[in-house]
C-alpha atoms as a PDB file:
ATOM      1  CA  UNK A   1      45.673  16.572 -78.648  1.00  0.00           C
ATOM      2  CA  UNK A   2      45.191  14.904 -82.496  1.00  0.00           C
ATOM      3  CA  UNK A   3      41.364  16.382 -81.881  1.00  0.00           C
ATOM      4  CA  UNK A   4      42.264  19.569 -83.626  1.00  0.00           C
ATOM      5  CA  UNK A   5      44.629  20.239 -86.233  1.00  0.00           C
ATOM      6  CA  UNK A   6      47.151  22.893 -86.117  1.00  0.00           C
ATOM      7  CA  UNK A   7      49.195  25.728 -88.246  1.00  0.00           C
ATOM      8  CA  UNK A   8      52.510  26.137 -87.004  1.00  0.00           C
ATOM      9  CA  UNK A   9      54.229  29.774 -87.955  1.00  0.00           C
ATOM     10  CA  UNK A  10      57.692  31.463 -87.707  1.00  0.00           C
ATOM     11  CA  UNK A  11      56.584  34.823 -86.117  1.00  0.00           C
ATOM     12  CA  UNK A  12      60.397  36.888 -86.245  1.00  0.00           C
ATOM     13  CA  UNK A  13      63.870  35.174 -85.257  1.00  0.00           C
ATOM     14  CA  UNK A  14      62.788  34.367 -81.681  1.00  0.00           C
ATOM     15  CA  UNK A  15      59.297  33.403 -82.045  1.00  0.00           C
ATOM     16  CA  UNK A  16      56.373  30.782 -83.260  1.00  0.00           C
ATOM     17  CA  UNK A  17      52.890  31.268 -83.844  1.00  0.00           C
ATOM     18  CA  UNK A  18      50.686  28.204 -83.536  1.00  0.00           C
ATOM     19  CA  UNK A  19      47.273  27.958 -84.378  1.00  0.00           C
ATOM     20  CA  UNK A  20      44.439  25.628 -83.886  1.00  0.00           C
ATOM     21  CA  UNK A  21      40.850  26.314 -86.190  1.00  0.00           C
ATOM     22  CA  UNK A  22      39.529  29.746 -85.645  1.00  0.00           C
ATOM     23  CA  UNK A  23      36.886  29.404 -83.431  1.00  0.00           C
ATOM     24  CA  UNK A  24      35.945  29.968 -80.036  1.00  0.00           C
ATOM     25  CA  UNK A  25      35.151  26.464 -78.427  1.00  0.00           C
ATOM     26  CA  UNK A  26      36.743  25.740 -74.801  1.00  0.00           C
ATOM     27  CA  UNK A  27      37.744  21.901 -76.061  1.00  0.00           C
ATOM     28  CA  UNK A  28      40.220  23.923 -78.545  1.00  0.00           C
ATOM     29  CA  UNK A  29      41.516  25.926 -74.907  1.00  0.00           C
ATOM     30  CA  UNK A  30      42.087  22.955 -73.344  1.00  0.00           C
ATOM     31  CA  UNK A  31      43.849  21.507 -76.219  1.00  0.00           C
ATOM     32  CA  UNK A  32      46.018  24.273 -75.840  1.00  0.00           C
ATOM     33  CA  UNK A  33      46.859  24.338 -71.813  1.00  0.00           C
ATOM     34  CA  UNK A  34      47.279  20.512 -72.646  1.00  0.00           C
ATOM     35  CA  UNK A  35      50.163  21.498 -75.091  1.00  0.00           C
ATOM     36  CA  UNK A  36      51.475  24.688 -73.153  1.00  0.00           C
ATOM     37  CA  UNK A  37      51.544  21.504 -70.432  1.00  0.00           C
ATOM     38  CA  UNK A  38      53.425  18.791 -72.735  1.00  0.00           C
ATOM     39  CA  UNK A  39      56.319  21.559 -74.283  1.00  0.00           C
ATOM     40  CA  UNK A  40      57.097  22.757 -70.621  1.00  0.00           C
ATOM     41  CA  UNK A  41      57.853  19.365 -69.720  1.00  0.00           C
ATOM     42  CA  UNK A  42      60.695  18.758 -72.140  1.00  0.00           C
ATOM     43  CA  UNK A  43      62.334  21.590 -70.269  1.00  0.00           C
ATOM     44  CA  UNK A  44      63.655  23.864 -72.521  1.00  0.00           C
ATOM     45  CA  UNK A  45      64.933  27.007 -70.700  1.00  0.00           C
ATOM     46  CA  UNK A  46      63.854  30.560 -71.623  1.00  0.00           C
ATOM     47  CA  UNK A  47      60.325  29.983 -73.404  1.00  0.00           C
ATOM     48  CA  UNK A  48      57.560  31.886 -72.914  1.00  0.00           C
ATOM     49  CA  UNK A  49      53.876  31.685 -73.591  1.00  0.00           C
ATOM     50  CA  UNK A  50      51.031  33.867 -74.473  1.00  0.00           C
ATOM     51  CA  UNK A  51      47.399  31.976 -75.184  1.00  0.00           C
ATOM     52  CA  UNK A  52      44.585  33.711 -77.187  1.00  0.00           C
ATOM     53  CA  UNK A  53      40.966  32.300 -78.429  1.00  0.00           C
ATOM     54  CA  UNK A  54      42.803  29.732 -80.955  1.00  0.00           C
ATOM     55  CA  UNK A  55      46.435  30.289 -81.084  1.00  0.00           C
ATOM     56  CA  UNK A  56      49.591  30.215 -78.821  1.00  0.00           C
ATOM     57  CA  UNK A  57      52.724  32.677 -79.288  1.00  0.00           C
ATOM     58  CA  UNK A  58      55.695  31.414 -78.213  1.00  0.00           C
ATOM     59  CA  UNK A  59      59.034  33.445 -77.576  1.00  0.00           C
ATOM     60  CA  UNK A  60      62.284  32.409 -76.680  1.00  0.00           C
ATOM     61  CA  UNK A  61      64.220  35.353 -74.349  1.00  0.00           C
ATOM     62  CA  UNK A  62      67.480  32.984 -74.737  1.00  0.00           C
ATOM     63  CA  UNK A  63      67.963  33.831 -78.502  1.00  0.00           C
ATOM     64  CA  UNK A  64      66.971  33.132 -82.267  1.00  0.00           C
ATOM     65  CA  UNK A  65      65.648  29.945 -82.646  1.00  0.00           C
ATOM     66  CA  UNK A  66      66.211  27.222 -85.585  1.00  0.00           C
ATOM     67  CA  UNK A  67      62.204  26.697 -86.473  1.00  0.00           C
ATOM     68  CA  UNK A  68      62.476  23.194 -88.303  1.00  0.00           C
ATOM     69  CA  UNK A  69      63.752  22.046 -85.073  1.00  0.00           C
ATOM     70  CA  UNK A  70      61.505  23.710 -82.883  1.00  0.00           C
ATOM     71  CA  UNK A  71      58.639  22.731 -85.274  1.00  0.00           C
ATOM     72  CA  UNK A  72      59.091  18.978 -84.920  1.00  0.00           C
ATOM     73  CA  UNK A  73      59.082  19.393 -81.323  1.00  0.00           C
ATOM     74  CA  UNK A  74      55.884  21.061 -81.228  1.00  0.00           C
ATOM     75  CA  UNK A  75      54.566  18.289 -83.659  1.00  0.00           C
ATOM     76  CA  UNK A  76      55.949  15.900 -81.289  1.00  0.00           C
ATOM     77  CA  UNK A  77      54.022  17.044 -78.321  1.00  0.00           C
ATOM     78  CA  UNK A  78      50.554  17.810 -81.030  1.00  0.00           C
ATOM     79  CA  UNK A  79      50.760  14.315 -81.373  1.00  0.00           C
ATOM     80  CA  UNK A  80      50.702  13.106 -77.586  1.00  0.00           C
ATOM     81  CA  UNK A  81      47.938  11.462 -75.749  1.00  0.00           C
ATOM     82  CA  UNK A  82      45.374  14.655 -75.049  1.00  0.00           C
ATOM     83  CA  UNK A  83      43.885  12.209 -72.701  1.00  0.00           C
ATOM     84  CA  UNK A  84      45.949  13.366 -69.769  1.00  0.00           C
ATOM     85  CA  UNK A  85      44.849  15.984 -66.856  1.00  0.00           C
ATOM     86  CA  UNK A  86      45.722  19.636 -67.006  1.00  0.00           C
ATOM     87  CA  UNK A  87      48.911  19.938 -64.196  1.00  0.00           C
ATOM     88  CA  UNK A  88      47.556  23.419 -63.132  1.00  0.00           C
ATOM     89  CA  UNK A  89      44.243  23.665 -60.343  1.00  0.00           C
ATOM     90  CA  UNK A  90      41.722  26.162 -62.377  1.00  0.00           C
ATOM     91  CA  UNK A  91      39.287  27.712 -60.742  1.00  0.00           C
ATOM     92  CA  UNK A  92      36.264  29.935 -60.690  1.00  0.00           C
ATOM     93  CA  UNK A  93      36.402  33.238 -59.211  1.00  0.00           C
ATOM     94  CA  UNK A  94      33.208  34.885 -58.014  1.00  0.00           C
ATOM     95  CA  UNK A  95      33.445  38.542 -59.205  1.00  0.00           C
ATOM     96  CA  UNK A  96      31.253  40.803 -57.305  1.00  0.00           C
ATOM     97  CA  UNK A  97      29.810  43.755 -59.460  1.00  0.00           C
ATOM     98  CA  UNK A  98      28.017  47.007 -58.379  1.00  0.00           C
ATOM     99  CA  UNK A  99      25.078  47.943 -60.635  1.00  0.00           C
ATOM    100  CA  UNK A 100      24.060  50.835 -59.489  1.00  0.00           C
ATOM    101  CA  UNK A 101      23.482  53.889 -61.872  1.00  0.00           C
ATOM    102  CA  UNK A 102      26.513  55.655 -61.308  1.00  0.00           C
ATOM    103  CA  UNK A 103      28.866  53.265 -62.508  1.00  0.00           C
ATOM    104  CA  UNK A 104      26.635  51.499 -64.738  1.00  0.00           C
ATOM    105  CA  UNK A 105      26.841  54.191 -67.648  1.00  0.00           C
ATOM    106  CA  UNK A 106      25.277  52.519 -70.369  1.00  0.00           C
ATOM    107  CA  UNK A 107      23.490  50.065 -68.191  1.00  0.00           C
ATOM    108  CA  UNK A 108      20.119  51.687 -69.272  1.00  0.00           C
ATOM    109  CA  UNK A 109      21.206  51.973 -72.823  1.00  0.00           C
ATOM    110  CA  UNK A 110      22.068  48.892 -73.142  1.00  0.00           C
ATOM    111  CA  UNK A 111      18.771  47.372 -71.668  1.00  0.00           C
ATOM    112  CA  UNK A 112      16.728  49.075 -73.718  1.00  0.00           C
ATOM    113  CA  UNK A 113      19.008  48.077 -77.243  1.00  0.00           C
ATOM    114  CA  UNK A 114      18.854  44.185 -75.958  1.00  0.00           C
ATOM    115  CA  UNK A 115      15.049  44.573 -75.608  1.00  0.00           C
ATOM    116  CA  UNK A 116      15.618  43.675 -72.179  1.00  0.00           C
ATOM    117  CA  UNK A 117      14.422  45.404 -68.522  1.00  0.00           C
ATOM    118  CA  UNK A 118      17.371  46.846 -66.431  1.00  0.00           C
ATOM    119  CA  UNK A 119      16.815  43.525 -63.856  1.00  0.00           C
ATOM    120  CA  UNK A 120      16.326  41.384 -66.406  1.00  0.00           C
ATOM    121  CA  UNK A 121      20.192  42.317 -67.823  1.00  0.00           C
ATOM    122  CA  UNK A 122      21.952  41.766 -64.742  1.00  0.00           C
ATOM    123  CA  UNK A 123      20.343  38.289 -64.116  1.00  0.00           C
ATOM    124  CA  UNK A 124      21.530  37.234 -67.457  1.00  0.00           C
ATOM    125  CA  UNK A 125      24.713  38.652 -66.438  1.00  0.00           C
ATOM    126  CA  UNK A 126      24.977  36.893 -63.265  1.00  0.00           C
ATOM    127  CA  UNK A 127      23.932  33.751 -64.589  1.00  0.00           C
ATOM    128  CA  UNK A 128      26.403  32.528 -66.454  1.00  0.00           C
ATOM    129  CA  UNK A 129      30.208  31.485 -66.246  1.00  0.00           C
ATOM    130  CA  UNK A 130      32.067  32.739 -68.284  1.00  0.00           C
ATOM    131  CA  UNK A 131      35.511  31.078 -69.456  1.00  0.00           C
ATOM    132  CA  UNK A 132      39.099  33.045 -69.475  1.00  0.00           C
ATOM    133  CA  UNK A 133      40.524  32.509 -73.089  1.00  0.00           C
ATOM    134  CA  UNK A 134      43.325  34.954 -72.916  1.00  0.00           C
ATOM    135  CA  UNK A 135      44.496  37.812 -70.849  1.00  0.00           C
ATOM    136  CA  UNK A 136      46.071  40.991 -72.728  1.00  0.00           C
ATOM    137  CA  UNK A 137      45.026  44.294 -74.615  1.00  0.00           C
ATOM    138  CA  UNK A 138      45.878  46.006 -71.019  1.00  0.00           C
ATOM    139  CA  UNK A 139      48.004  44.307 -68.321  1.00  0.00           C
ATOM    140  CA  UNK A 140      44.924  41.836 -66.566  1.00  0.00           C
ATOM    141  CA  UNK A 141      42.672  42.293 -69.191  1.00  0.00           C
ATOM    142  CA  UNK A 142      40.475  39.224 -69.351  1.00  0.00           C
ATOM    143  CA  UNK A 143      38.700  37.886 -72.600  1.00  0.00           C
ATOM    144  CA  UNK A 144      35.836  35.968 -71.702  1.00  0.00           C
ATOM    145  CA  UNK A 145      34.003  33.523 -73.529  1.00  0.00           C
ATOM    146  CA  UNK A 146      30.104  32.609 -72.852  1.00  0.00           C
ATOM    147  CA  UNK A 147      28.475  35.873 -72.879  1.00  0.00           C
ATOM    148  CA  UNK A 148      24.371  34.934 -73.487  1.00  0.00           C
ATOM    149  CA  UNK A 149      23.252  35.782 -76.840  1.00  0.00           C
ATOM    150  CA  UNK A 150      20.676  37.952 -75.286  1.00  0.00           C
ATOM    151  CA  UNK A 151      23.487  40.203 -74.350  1.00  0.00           C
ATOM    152  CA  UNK A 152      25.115  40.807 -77.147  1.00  0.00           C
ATOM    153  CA  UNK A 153      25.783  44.195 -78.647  1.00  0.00           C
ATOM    154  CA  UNK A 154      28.073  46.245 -80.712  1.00  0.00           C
ATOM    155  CA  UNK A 155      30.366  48.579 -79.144  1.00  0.00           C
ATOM    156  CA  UNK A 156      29.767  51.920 -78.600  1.00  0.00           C
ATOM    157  CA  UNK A 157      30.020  53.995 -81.707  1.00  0.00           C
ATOM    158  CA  UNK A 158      31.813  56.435 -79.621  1.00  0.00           C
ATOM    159  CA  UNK A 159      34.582  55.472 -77.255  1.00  0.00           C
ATOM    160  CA  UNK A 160      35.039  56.712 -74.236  1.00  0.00           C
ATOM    161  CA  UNK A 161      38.328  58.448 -73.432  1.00  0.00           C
ATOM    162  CA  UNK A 162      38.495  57.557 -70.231  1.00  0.00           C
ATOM    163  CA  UNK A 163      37.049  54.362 -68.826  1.00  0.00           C
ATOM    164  CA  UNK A 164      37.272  54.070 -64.648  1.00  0.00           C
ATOM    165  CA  UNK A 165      39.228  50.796 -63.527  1.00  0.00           C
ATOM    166  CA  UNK A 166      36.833  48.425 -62.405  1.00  0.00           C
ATOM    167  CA  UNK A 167      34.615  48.767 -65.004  1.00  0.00           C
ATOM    168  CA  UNK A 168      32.403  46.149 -66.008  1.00  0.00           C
ATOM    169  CA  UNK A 169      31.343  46.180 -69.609  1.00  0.00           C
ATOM    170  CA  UNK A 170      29.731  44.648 -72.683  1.00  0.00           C
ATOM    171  CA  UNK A 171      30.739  44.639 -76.413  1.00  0.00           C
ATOM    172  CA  UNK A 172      29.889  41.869 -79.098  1.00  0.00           C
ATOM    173  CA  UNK A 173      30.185  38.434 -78.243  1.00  0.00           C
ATOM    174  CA  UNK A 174      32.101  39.427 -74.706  1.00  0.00           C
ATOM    175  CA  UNK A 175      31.645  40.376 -71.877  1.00  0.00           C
ATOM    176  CA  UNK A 176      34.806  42.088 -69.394  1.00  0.00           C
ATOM    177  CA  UNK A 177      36.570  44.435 -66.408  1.00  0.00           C
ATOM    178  CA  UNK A 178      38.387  46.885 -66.627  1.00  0.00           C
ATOM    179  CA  UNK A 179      41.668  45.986 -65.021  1.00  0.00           C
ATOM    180  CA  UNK A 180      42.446  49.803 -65.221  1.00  0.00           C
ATOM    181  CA  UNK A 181      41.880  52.879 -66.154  1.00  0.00           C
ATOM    182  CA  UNK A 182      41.346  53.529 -70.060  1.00  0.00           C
ATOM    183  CA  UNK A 183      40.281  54.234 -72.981  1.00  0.00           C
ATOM    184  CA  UNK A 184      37.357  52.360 -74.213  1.00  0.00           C
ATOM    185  CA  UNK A 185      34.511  52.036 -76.358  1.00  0.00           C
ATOM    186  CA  UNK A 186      32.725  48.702 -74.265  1.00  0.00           C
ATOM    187  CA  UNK A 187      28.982  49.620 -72.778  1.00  0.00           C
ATOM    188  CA  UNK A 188      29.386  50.011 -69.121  1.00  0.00           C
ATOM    189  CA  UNK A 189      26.947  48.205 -66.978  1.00  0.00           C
ATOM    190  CA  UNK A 190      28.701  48.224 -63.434  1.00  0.00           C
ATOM    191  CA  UNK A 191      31.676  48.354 -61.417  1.00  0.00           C
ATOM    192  CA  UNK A 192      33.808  45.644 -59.668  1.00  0.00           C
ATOM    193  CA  UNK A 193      35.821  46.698 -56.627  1.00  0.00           C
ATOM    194  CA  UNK A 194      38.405  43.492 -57.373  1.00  0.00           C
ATOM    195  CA  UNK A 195      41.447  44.807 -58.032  1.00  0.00           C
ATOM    196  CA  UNK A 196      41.875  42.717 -61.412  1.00  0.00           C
ATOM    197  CA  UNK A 197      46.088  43.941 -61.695  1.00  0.00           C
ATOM    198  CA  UNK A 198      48.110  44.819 -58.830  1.00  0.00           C
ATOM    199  CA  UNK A 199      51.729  45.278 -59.845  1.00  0.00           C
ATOM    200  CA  UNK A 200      52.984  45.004 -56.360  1.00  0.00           C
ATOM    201  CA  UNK A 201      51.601  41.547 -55.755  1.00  0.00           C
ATOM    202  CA  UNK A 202      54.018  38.363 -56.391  1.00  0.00           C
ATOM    203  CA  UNK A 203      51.400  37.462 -58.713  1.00  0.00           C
ATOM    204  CA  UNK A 204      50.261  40.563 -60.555  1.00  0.00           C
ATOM    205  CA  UNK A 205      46.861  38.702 -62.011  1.00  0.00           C
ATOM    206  CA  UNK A 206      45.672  36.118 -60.237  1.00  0.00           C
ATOM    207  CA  UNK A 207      43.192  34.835 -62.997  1.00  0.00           C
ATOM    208  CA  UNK A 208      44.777  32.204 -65.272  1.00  0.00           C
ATOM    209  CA  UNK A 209      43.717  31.171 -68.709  1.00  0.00           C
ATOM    210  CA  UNK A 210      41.464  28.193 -68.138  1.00  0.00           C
ATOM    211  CA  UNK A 211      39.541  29.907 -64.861  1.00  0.00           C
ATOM    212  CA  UNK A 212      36.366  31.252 -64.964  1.00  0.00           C
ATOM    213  CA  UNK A 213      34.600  33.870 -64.285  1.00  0.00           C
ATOM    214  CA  UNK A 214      30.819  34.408 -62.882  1.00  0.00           C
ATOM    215  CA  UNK A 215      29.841  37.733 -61.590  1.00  0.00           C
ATOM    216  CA  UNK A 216      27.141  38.391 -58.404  1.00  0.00           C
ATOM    217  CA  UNK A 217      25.461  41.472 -58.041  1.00  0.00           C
ATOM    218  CA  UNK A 218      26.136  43.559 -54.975  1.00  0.00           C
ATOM    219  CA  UNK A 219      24.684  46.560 -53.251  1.00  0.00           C
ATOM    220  CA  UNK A 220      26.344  49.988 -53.411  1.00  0.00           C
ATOM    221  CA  UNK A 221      27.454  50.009 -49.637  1.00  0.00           C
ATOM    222  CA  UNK A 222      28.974  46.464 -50.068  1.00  0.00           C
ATOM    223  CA  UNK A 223      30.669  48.243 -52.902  1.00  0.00           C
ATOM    224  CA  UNK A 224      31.755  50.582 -50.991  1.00  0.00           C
ATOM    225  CA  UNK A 225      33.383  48.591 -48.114  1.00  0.00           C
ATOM    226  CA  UNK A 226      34.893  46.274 -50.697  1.00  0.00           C
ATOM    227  CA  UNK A 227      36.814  48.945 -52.096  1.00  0.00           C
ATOM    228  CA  UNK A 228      37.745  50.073 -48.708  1.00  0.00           C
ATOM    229  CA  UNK A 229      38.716  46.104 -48.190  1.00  0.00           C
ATOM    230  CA  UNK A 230      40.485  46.327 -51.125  1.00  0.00           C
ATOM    231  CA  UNK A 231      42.359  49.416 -50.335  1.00  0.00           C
ATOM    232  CA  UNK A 232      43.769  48.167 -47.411  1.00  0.00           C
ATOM    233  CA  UNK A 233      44.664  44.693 -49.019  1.00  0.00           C
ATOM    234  CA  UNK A 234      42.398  42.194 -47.011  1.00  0.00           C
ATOM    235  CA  UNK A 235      39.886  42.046 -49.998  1.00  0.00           C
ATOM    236  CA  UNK A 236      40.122  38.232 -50.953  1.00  0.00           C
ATOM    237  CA  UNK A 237      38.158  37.193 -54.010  1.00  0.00           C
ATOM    238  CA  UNK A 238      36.318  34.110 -53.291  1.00  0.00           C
ATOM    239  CA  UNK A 239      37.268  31.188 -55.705  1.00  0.00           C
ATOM    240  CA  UNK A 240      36.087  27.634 -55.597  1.00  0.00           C
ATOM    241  CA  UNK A 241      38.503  24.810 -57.417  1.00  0.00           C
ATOM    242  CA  UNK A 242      37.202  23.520 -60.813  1.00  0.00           C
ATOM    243  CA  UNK A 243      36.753  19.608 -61.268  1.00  0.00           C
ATOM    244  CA  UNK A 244      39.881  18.676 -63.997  1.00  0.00           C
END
């Protein structure tokens, strides 16, 4: 983990902010999980973690902390071997993603701004994997990392005020769901009938940091009985365990 340097913050009485060089790059996320890894190990009781693009939030729930301390302990573990295997499986989930005109509201839009034919956009879409660097903005929101640079575009200058869960949508360098419904200002290109965020389940989102992500297209009757699938909670998203 000496690969990348890092900026360690005091962010309030209970918190740290540590970050690594601002850039998207996946060895920088694994880095990270490496070190979320080592500082769960020493066992400290009552931390928790939240991973973005380049940085990691930490907050204690016990109380305030004494930051020198807790600073030389996240030096400490910087500083171990990054050598070592990630403890958690990650794995890539196979998203499946409806195209058809009625959910894909700026799917024609968007073709024609990205010089691009409608087909044309959804096999770059479906042909790429697409890494989870964080999970936020709305409960199961995933940011995804590896969008094509033939599909990138701004966002809409307009946003939406309402943006249907499911939603499967473009904007910059990134490409996203929907985990429910919105506001938004992301060009819609398609609809997913994954739930993304179930509150009732043990394990509200079961994307991780570290998974990926690759979508395939499907028809609008599979659609449909995938959201009936889904309704009735049998709807199982395939996933497929990533070498470490």
């Amino acid at each position: 983990m000496k690969e990348f340097p890092i900026n360690i913050k005091p962010f309030g009485q209970r918190a740290v902010l540590v970050e690594w060089p601002n850039e998207v790059n996946e060895s920088i996320l694994n880095d990270i999980l490496r070190f979320v890894d080592c500082f769960q190990q020493l066992g400290l009781p009552g931390w928790e973690m939240s991973i973005a693009y380049n940085s990691l939030t930490m907050v204690s729930a016990m109380e305030d902390i004494d930051f020198d301390l807790i600073a030389e302990q996240i030096k400490a573990c910087h500083n171990e071997d990054g050598s070592q295997q990630l403890s958690k499986e990650r794995y890539l989930w196979k998203i499946p993603v409806c195209y058809d005109a009625e959910f894909g509201l700026d799917l024609n839009e968007t073709a024609q701004t990205l010089a691009l034919s409608v087909d044309e956009l959804i096999v770059q879409h479906t042909s790429f994997q697409y890494t989870v660097f964080g999970i936020g903005f709305l409960p199961g929101f995933m940011y995804l990392g590896g969008l094509p640079s033939k599909l990138e575009i701004p966002r809409r200058k307009e946003p939406r005020l309402h943006v249907a869960r499911g939603s499967v949508g473009l904007a910059g360098k990134q490409t996203g769901i929907y985990p429910q419904d919105s506001p938004g200002g992301w060009n819609i290109i398609g609809s997913s009938p994954i739930p993304i965020f179930n509150p009732a389940s043990e394990k509200p989102c079961f994307v991780s940091v570290g998974d990926k992500i690759q979508f395939t297209q499907i028809s609008r009757a599979e659609y449909d009985l995938k959201r009936i699938e889904a309704e009735v909670g049998i709807l199982r998203p395939e996933k497929h365990k990533l070498d470490a």
